[in-house]
Protein backbone atom coordinates (compact mmCIF):
# COMPACT_ATOMS: atom_id res chain seq x y z
CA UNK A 1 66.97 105.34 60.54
CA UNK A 2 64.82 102.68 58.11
CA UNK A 3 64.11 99.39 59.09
CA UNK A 4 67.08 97.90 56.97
CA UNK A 5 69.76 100.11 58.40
CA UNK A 6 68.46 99.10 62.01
CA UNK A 7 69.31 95.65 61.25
CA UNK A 8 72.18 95.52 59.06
CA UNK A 9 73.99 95.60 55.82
CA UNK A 10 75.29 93.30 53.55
CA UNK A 11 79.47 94.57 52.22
CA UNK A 12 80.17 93.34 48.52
CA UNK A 13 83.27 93.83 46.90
CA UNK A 14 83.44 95.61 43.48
CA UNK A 15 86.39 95.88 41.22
CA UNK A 16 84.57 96.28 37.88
CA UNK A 17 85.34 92.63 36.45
CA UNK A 18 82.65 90.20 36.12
CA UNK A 19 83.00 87.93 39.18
CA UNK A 20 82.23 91.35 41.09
CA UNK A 21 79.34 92.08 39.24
CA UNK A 22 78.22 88.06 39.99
CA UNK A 23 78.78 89.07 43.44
CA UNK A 24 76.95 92.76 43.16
CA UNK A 25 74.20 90.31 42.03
CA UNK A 26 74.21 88.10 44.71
CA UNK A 27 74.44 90.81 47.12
CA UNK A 28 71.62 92.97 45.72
CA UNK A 29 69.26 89.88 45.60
CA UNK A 30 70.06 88.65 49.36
CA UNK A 31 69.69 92.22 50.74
CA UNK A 32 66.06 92.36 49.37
CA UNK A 33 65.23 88.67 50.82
CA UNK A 34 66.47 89.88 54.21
CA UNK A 35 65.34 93.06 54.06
CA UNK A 36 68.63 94.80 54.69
CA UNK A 37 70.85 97.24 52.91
CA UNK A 38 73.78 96.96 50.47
CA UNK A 39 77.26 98.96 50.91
CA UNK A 40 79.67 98.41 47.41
CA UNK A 41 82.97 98.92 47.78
CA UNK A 42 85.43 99.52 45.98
CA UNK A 43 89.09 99.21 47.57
CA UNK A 44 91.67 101.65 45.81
CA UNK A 45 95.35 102.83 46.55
CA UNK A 46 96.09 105.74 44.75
CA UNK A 47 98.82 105.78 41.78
CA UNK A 48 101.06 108.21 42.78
CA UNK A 49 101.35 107.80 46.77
CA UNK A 50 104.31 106.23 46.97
CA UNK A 51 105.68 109.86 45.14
CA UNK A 52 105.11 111.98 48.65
CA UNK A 53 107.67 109.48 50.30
CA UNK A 54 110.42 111.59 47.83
CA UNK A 55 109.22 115.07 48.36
CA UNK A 56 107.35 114.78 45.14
CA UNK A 57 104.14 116.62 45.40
CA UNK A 58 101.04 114.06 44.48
CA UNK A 59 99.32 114.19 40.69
CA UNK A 60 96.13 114.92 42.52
CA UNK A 61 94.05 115.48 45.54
CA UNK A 62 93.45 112.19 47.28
CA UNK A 63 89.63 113.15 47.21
CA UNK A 64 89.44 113.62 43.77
CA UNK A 65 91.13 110.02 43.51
CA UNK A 66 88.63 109.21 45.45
CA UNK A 67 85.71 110.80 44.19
CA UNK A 68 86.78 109.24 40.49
CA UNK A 69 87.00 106.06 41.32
CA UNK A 70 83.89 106.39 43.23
CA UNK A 71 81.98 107.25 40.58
CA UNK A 72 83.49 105.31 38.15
CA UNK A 73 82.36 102.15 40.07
CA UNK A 74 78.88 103.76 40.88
CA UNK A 75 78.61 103.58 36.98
CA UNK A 76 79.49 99.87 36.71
CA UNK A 77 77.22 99.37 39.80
CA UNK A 78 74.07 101.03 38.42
CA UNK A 79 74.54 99.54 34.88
CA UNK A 80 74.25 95.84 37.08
CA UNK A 81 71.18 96.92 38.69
CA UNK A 82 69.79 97.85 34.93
CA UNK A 83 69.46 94.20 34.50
CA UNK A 84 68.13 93.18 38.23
CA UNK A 85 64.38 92.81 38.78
CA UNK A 86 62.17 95.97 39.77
CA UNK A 87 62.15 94.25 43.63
CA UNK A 88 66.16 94.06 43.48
CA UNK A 89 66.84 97.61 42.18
CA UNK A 90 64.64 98.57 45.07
CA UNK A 91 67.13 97.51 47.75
CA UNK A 92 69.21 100.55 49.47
CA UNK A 93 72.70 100.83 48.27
CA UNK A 94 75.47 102.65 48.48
CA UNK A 95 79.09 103.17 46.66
CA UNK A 96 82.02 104.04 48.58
CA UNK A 97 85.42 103.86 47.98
CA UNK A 98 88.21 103.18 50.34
CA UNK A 99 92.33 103.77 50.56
CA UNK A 100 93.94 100.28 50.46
CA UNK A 101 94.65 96.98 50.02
CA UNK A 102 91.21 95.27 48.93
CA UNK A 103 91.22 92.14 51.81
CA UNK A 104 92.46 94.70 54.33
CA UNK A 105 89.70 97.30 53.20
CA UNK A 106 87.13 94.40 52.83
CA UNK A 107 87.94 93.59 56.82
CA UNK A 108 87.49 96.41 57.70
CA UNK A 109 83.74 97.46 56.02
CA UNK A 110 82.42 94.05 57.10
CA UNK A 111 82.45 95.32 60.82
CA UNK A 112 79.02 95.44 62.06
CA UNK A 113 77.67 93.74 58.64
CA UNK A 114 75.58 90.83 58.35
CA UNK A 115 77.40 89.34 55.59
CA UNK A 116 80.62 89.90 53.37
CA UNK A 117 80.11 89.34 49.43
CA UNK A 118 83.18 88.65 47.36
CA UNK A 119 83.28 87.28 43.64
CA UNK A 120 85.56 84.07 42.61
CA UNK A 121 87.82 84.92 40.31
CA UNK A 122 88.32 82.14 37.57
CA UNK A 123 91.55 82.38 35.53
CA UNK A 124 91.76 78.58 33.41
CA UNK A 125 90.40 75.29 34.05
CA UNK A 126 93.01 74.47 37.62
CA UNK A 127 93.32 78.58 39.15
CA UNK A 128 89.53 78.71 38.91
CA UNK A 129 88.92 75.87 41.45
CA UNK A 130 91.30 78.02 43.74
CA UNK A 131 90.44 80.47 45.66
CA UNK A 132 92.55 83.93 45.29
CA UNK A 133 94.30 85.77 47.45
CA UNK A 134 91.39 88.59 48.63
CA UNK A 135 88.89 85.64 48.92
CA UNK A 136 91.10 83.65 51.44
CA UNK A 137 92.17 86.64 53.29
CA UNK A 138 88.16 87.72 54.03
CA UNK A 139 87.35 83.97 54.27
CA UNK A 140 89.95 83.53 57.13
CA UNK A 141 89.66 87.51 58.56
CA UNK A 142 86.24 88.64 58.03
CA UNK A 143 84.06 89.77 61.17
CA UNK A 144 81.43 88.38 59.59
CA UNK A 145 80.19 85.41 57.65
CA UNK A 146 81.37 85.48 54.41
CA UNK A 147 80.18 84.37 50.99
CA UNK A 148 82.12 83.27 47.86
CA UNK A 149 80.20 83.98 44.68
CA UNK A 150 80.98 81.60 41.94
CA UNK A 151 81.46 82.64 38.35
CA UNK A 152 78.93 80.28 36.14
CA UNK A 153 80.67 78.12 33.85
CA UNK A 154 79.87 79.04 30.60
CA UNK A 155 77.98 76.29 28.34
CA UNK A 156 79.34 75.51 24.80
CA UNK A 157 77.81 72.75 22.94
CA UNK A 158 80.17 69.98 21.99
CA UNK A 159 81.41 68.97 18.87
CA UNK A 160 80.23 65.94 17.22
CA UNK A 161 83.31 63.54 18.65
CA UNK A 162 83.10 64.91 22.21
CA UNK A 163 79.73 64.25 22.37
CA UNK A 164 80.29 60.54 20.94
CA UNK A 165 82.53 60.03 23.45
CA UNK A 166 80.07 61.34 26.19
CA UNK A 167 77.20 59.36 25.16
CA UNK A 168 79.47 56.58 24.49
CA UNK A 169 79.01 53.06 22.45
CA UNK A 170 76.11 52.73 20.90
CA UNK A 171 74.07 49.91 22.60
CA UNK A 172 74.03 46.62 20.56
CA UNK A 173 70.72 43.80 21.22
CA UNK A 174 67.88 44.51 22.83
CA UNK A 175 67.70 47.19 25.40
CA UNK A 176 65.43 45.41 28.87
């Protein structure tokens, strides 16, 4: 056992969307200045369970499921680290994916962690200062502390009256 899995991991959620890979990020670049482990994962529940409830056989094996999704996200996940610095892609990580509902699953693989990772999911100018519905589940639940990754606001340069009215009136006399 290395030194890092002696004293911990750090648990990020991944979905694929951007606030994960914000939190992927954050979680890569922690892990390295603490000199501990990363574990992505990836909560899933597979398409066609509710089918075996009817006697309908299931679409596929639930390790395949699995397995795709699995490696699907281990895709996403190494295309992140592309862009991370040498130090960063250094850090030990795995992808796993797991059966069920992401907070539950979340709870769950932050047992024994050092720290829970989860993006912030942004959707308009009032839902993005709320938090959603996995965030305040692992917030209140987690085993661990948890943080909250923030999606960065994205800069557009104003137009010419928006910045008038920014700057304001234009000052009139001497300035002291």
């Amino acid at each position: 056992m290395d030194a890092a899995q002696e004293r911990g991991r750090i648990v990020v959620g991944v979905d694929g969307s951007l606030a994960a890979e914000d939190a992927l990020r954050y979680a890569v670049t922690e892990a390295r200045r603490r000199g501990l482990a990363v574990r992505a994962v990836v909560a899933y529940e597979p398409p066609d369970a509710w089918m075996s409830s009817y006697g309908v056989p299931l679409l596929a094996d639930s390790d395949e499921i699995r397995q795709s999704v699995e490696d699907a996200m281990r895709t996403r996940v190494e295309a992140v680290l592309r862009e991370l610095a040498a130090d960063d892609r250094a850090v030990p990580l795995e992808v796993v994916a797991v059966t069920g509902p992401a907070a539950w699953v979340l709870e769950q693989e932050a047992t024994g962690a050092e720290l829970l990772v989860v993006g912030h999911r942004g959707r308009g100018a009032l839902r993005s200062r709320l938090l959603g519905s996995v965030g305040l589940s692992v917030v209140l639940r987690a085993p661990c502390p948890v943080t909250v990754v923030p999606t960065p606001q994205r800069v557009e340069e104003p137009t010419a009256d928006e910045a008038a009215i920014v700057a304001g009136p234009l000052p009139v006399g001497p300035i002291a």
